[in-house]
N, C-alpha and C. Protein backbone atom coordinates (compact mmCIF):
# COMPACT_ATOMS: atom_id res chain seq x y z
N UNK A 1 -23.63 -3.08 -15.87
CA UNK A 1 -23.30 -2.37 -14.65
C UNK A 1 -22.04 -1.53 -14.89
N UNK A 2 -21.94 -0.30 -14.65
CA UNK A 2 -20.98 0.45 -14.82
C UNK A 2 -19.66 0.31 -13.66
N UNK A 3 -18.86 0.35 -14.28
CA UNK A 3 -17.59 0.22 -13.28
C UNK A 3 -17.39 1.41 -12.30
N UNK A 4 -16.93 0.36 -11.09
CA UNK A 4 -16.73 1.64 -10.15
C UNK A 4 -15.44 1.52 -9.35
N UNK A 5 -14.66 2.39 -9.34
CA UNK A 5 -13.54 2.21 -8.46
C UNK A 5 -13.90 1.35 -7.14
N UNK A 6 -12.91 0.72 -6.54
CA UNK A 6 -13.23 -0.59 -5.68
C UNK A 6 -12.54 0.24 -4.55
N UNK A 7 -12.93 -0.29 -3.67
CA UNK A 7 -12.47 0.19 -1.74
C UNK A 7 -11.02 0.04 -1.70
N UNK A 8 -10.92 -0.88 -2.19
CA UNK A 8 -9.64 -1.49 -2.09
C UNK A 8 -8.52 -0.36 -2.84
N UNK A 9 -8.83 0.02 -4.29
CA UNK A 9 -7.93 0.71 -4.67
C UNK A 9 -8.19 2.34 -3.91
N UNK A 10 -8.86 2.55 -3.46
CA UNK A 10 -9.22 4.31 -3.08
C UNK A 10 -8.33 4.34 -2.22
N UNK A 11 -8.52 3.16 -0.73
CA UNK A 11 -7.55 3.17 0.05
C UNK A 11 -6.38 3.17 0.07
N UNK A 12 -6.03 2.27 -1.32
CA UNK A 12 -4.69 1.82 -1.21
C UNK A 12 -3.59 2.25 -2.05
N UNK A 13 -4.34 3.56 -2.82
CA UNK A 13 -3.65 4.31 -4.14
C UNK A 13 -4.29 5.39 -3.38
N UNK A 14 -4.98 6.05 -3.14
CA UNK A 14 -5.26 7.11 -2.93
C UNK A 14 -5.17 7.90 -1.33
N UNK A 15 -6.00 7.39 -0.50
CA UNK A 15 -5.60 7.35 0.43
C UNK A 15 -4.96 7.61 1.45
N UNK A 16 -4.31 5.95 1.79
CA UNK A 16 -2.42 5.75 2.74
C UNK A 16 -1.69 6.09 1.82
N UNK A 17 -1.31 6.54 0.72
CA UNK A 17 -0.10 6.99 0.18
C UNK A 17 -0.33 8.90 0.70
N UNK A 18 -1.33 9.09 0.43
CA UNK A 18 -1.16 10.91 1.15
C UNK A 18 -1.61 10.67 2.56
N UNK A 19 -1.80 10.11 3.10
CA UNK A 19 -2.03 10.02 4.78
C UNK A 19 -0.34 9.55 5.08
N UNK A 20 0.30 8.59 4.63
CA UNK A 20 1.79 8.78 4.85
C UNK A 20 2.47 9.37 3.96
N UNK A 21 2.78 9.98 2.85
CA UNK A 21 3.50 10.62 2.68
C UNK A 21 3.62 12.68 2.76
N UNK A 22 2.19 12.67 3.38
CA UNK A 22 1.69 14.31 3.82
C UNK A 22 2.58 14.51 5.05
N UNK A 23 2.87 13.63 5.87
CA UNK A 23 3.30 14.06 6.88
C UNK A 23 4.50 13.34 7.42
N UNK A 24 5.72 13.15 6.95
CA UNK A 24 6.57 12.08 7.16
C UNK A 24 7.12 12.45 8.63
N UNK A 25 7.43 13.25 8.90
CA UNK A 25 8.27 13.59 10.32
C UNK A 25 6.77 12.56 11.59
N UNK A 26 5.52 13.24 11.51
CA UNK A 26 5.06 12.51 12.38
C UNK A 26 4.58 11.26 12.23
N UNK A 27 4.42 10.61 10.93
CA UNK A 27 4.62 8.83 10.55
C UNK A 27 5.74 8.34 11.44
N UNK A 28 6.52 9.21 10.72
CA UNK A 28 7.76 8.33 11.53
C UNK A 28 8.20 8.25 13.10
N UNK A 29 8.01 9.28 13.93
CA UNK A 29 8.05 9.45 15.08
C UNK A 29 6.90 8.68 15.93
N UNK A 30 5.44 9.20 15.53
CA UNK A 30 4.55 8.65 16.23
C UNK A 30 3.55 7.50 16.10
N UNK A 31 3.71 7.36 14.79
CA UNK A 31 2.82 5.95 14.12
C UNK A 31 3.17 5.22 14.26
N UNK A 32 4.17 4.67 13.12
CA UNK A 32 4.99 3.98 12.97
C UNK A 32 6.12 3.01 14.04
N UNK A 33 6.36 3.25 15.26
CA UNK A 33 6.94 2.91 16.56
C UNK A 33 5.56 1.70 17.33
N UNK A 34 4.70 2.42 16.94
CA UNK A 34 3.47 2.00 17.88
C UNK A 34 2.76 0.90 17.27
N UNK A 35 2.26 -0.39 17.28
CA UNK A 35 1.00 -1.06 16.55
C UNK A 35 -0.27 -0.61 16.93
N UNK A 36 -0.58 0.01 18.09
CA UNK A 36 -1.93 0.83 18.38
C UNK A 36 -1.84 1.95 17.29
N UNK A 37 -0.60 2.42 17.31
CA UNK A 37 -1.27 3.90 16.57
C UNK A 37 -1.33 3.40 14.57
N UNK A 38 -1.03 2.19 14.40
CA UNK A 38 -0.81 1.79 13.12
C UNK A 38 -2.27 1.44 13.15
N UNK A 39 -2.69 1.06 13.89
CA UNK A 39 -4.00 0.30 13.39
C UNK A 39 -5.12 1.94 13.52
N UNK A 40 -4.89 2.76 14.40
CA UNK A 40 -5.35 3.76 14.34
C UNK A 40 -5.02 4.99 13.25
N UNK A 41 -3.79 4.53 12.31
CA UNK A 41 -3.57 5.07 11.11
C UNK A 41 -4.98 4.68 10.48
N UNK A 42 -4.85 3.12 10.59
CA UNK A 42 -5.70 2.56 9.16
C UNK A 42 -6.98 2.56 9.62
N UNK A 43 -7.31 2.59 10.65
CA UNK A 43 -8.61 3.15 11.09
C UNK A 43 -8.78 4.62 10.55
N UNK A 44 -9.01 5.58 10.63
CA UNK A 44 -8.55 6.93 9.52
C UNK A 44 -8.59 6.84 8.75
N UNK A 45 -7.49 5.93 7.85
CA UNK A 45 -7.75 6.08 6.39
C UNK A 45 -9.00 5.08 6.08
N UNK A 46 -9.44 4.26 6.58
CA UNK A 46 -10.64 3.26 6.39
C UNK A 46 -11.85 4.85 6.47
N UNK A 47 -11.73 5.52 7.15
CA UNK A 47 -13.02 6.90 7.50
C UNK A 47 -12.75 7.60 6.46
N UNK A 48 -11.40 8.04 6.27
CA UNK A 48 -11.66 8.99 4.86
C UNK A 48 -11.95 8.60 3.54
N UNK A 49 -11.36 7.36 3.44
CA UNK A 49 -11.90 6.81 2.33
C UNK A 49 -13.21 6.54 2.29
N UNK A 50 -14.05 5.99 3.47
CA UNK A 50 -15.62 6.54 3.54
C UNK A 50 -15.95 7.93 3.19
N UNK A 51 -15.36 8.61 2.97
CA UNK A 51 -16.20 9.72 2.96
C UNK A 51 -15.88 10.45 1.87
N UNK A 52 -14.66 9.81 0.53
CA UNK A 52 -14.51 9.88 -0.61
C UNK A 52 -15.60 9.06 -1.37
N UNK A 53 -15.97 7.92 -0.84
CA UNK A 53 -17.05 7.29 -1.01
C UNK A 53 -18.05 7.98 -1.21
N UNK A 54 -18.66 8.58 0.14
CA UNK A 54 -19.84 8.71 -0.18
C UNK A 54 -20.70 10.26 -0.76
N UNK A 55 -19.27 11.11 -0.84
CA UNK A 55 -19.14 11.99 -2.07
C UNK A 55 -18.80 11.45 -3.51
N UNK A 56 -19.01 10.53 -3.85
CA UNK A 56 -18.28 10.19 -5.38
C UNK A 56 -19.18 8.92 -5.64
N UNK A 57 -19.81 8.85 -6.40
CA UNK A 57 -20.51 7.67 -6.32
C UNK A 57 -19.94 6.22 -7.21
N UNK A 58 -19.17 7.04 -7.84
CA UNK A 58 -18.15 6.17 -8.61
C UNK A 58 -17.56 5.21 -8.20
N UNK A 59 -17.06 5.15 -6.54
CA UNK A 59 -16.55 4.49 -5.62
C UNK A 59 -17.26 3.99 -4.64
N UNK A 60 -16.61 2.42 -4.72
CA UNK A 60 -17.39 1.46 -3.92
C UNK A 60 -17.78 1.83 -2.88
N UNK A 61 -18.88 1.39 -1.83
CA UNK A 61 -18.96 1.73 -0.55
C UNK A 61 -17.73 1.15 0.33
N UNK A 62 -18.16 1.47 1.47
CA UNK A 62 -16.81 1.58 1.97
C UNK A 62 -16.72 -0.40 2.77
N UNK A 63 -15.61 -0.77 2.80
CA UNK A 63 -15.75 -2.32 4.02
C UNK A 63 -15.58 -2.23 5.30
N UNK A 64 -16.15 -2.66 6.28
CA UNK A 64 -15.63 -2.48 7.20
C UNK A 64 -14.60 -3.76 7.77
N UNK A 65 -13.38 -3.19 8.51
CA UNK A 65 -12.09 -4.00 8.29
C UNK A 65 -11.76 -3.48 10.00
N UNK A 66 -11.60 -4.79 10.42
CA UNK A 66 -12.08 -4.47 12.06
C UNK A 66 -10.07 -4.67 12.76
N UNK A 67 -9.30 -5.51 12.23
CA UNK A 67 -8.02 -5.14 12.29
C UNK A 67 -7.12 -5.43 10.90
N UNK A 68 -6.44 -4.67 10.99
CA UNK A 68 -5.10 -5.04 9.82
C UNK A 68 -3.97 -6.16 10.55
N UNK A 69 -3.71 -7.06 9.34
CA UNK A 69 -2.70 -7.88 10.03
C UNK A 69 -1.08 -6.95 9.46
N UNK A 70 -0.17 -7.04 10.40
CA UNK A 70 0.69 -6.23 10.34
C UNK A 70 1.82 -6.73 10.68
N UNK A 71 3.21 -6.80 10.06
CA UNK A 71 4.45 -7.53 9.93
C UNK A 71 5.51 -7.31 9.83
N UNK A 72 6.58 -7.47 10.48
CA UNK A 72 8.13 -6.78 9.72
C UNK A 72 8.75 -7.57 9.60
N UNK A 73 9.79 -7.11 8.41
CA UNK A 73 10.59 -7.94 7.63
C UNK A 73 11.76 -7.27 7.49
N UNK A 74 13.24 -8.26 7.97
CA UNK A 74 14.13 -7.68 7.45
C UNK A 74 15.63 -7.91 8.57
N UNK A 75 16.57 -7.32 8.29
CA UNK A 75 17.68 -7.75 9.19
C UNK A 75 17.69 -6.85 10.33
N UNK A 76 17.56 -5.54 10.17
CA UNK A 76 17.78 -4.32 10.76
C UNK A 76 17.09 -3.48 10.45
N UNK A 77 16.77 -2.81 11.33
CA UNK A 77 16.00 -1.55 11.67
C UNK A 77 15.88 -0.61 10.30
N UNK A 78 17.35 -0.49 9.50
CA UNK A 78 17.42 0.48 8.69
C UNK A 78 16.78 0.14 7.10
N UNK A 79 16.84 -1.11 6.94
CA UNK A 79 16.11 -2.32 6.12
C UNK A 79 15.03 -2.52 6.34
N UNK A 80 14.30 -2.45 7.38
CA UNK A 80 13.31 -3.56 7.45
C UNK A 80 12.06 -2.45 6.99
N UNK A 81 10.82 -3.69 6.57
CA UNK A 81 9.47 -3.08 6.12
C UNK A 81 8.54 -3.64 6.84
N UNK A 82 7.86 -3.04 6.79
CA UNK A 82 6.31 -3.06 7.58
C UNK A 82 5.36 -3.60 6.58
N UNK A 83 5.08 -4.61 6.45
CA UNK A 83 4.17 -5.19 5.85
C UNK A 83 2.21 -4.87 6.52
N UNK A 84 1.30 -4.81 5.58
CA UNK A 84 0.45 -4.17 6.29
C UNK A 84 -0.87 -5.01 4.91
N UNK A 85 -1.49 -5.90 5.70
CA UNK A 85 -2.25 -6.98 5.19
C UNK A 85 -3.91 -7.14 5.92
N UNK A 86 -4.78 -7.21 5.10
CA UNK A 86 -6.20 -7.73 5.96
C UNK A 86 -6.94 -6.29 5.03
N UNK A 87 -6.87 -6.29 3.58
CA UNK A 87 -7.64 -5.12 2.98
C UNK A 87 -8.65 -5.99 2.10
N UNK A 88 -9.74 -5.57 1.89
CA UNK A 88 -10.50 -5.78 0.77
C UNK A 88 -10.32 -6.58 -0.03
N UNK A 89 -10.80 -8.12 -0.51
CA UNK A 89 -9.73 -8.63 -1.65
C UNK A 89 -9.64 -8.25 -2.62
N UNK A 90 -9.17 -8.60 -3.43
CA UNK A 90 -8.31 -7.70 -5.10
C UNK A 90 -9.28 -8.41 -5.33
N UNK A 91 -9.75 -7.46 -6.17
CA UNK A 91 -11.00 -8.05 -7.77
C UNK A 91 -10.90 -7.81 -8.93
N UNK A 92 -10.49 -6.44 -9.06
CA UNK A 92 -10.00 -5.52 -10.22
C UNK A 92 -8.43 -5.16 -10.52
N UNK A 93 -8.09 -5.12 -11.62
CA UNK A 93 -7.05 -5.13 -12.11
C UNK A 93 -6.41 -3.57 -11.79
N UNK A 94 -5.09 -3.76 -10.73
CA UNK A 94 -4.35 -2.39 -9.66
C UNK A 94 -4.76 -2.50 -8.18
N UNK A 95 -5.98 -3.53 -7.94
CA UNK A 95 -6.45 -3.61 -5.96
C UNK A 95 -5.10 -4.25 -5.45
N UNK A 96 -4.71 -4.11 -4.65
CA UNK A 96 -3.73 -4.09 -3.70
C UNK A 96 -4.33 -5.75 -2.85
N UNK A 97 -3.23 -6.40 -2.65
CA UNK A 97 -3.06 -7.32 -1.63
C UNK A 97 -2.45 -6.86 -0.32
N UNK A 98 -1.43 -6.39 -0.42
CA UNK A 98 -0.66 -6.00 0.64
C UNK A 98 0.14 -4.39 0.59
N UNK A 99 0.21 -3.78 1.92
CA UNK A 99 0.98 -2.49 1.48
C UNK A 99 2.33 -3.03 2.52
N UNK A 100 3.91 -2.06 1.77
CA UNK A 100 4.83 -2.52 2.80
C UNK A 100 5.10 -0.80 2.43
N UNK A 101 5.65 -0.36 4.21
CA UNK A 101 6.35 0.51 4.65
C UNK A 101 7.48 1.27 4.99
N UNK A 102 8.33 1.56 4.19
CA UNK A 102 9.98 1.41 4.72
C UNK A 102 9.99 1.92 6.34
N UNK A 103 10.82 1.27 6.97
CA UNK A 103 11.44 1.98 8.29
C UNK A 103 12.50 2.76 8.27
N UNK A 104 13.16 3.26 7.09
CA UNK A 104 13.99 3.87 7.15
C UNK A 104 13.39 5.30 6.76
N UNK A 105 13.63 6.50 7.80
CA UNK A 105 12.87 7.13 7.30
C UNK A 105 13.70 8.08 6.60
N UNK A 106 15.39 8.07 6.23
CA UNK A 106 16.00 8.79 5.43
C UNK A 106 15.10 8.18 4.04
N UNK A 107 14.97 7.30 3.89
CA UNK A 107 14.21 6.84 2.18
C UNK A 107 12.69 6.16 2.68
N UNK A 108 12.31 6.90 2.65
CA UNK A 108 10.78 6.92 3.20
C UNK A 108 9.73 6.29 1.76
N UNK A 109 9.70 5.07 2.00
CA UNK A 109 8.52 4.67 0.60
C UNK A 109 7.71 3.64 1.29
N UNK A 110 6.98 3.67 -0.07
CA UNK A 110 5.42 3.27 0.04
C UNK A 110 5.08 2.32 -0.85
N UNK A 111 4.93 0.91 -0.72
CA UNK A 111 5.02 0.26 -1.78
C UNK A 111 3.60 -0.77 -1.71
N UNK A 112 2.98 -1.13 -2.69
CA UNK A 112 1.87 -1.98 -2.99
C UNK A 112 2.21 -3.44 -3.87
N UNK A 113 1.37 -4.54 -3.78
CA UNK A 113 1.56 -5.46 -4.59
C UNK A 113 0.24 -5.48 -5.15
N UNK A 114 0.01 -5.59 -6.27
CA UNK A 114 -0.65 -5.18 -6.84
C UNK A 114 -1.51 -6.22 -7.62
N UNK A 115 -2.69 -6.50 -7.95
CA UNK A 115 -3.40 -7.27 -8.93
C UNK A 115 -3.13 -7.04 -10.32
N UNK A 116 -2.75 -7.72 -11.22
CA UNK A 116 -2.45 -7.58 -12.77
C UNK A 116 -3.06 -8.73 -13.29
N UNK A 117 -3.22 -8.58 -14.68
CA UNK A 117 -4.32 -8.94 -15.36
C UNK A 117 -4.05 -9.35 -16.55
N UNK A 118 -3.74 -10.64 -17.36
CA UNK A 118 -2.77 -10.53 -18.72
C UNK A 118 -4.19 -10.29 -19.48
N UNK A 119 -4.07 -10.78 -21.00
CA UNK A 119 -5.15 -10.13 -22.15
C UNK A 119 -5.83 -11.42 -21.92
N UNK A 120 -5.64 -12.62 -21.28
CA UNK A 120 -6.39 -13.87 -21.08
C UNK A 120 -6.90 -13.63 -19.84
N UNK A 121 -6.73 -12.66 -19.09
CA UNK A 121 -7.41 -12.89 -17.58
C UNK A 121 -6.62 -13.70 -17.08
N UNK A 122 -5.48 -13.87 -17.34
CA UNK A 122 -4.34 -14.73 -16.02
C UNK A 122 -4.09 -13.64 -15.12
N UNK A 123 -3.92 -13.65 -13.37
CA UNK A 123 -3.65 -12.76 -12.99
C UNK A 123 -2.22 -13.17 -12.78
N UNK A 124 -1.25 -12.12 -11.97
CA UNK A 124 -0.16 -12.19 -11.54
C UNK A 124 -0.03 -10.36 -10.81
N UNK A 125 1.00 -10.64 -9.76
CA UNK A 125 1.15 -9.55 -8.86
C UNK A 125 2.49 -8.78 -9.81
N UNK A 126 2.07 -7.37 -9.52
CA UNK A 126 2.94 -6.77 -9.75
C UNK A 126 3.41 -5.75 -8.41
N UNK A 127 4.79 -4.85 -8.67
CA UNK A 127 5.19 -4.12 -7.40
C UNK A 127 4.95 -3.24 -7.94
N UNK A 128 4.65 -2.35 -7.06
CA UNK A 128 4.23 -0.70 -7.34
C UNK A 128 4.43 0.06 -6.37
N UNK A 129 5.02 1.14 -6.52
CA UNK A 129 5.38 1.95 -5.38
C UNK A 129 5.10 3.48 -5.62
N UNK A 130 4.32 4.27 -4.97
CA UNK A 130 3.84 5.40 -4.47
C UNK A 130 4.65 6.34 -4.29
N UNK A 131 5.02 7.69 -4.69
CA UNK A 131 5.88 8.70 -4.55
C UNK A 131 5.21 10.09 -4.83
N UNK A 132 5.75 11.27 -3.85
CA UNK A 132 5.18 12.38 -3.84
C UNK A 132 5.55 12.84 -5.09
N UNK A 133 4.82 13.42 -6.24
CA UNK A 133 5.07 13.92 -7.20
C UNK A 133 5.33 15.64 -7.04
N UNK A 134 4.87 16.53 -8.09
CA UNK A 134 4.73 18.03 -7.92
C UNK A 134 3.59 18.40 -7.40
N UNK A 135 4.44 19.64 -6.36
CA UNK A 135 2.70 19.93 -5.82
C UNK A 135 2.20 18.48 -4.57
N UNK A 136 0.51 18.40 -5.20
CA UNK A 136 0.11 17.63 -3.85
C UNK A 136 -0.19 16.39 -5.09
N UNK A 137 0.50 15.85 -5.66
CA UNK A 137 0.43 15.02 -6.42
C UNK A 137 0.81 13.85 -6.73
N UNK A 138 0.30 12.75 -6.73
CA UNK A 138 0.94 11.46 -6.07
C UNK A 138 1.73 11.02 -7.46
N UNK A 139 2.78 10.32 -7.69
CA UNK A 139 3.22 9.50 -8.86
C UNK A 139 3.31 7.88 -8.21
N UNK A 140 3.18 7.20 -9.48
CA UNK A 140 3.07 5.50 -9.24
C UNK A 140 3.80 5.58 -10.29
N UNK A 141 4.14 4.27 -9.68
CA UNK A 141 5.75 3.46 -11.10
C UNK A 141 5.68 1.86 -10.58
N UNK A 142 5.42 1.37 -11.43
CA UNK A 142 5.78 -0.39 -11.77
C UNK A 142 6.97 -0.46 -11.38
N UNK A 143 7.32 -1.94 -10.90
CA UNK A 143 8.39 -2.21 -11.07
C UNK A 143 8.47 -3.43 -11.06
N UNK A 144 7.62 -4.09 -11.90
CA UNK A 144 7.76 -5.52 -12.79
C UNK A 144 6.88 -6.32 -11.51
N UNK A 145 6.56 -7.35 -12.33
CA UNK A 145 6.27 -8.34 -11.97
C UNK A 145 6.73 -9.30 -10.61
N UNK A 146 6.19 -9.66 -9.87
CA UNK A 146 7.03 -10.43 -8.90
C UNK A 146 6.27 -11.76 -8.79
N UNK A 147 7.04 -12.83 -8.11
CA UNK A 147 6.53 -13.95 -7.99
C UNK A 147 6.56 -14.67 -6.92
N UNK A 148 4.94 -14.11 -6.04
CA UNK A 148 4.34 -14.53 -4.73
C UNK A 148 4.57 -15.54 -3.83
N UNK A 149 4.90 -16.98 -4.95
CA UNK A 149 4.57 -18.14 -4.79
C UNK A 149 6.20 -18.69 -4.11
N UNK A 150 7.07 -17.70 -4.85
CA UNK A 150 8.84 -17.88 -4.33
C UNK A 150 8.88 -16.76 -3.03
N UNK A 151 9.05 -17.73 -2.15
CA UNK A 151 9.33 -17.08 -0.45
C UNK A 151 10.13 -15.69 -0.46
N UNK A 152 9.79 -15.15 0.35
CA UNK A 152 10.23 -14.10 0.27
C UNK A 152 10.97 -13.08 -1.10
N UNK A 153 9.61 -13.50 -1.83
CA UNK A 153 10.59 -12.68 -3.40
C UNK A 153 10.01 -11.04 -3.44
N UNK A 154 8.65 -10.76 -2.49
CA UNK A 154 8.39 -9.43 -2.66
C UNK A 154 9.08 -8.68 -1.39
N UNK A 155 9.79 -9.00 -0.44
CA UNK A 155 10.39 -8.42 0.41
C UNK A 155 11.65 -8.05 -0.37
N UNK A 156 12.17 -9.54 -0.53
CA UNK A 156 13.58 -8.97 -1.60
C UNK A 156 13.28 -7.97 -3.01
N UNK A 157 12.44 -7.87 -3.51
CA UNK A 157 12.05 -7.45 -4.48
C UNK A 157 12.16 -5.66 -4.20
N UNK A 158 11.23 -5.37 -3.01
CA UNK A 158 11.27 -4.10 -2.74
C UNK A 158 12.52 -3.71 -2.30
N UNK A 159 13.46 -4.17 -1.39
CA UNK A 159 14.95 -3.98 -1.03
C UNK A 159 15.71 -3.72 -2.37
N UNK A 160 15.56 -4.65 -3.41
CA UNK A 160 16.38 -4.58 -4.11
C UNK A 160 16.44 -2.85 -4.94
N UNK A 161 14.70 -2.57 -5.40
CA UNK A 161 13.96 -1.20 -5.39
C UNK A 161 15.03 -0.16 -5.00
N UNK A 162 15.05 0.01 -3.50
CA UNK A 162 15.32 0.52 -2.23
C UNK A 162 17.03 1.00 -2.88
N UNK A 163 17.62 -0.30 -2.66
CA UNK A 163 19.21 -0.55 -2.04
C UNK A 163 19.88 -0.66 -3.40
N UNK A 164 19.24 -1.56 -4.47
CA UNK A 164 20.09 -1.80 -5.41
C UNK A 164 20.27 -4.14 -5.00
N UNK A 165 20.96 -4.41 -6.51
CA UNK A 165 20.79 -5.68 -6.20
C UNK A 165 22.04 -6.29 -5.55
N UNK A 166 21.88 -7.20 -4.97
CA UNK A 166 23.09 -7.34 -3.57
C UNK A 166 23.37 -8.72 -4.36
């Protein structure tokens, strides 16, 4: 069976990273404030990614995902992330578990935890975060390994990203 890009990554690499980072002034003003209009983000990107689907055959059909569970984390407003959970499960090595959102919208990012894969098939999460490249062009960058299982290590993990280590 030939491999095919999974739902999970179209959405979650392709996607919500240009559905939020195409338009930051109205993410931030009108989405983002609201949990109706968040779930009506990801409602959207759940349709367009249908319809990358079903032009591309390469890519999985689409899931249907009836709400996102959705979360914030953090001390303050200018800190805190939007955690954004209830996607497709990871199968393939880069599917996304979770996306987090900065609220700060002077440093506006986009970050994924990611499925990784050692040469034995051990998995482990990695952080990955989404950035407008040149043009209409997305860039991704690692940023190591994190470890799920220690409470709050991918919140601190992305802050640290963000802010620097405290």
């Amino acid at each position: 069976m030939a491999y095919k890009t999974t739902f999970n990554y179209a959405l979650t690499h392709i996607v919500m990273p240009r559905m939020f980072l195409h338009d930051l002034e109205f993410f931030y003003q009108t989405i983002l404030p609201n949990p109706e209009n968040m779930q009506i983000f990801m409602k959207n990107a759940i349709n367009e990614c249908g319809k990358i689907a079903k032009e591309h055959p390469e890519v999985e059909p689409p899931h249907e995902i009836k709400d996102f569970q959705m979360g914030m984390f953090g001390d303050n407003r200018e800190q805190a992330l939007l955690f954004i959970n209830g996607f497709p499960k990871a199968t393939q090595r880069c599917d996304t578990f979770e996306v987090a959102i900065s609220f700060n919208k002077k440093q506006p990012r986009y970050f994924t935890t990611e499925l990784g894969l050692s040469t034995d098939n051990k998995p482990y999460i990695v952080l990955g975060e989404w950035k407008m490249g040149q043009g209409d062009k997305l860039d991704h960058h690692n940023h190591g390994v994190v470890n799920p299982m220690q409470e709050g290590a991918i919140p601190k993990a992305i802050i640290e990203v963000m802010y620097g280590k405290k």
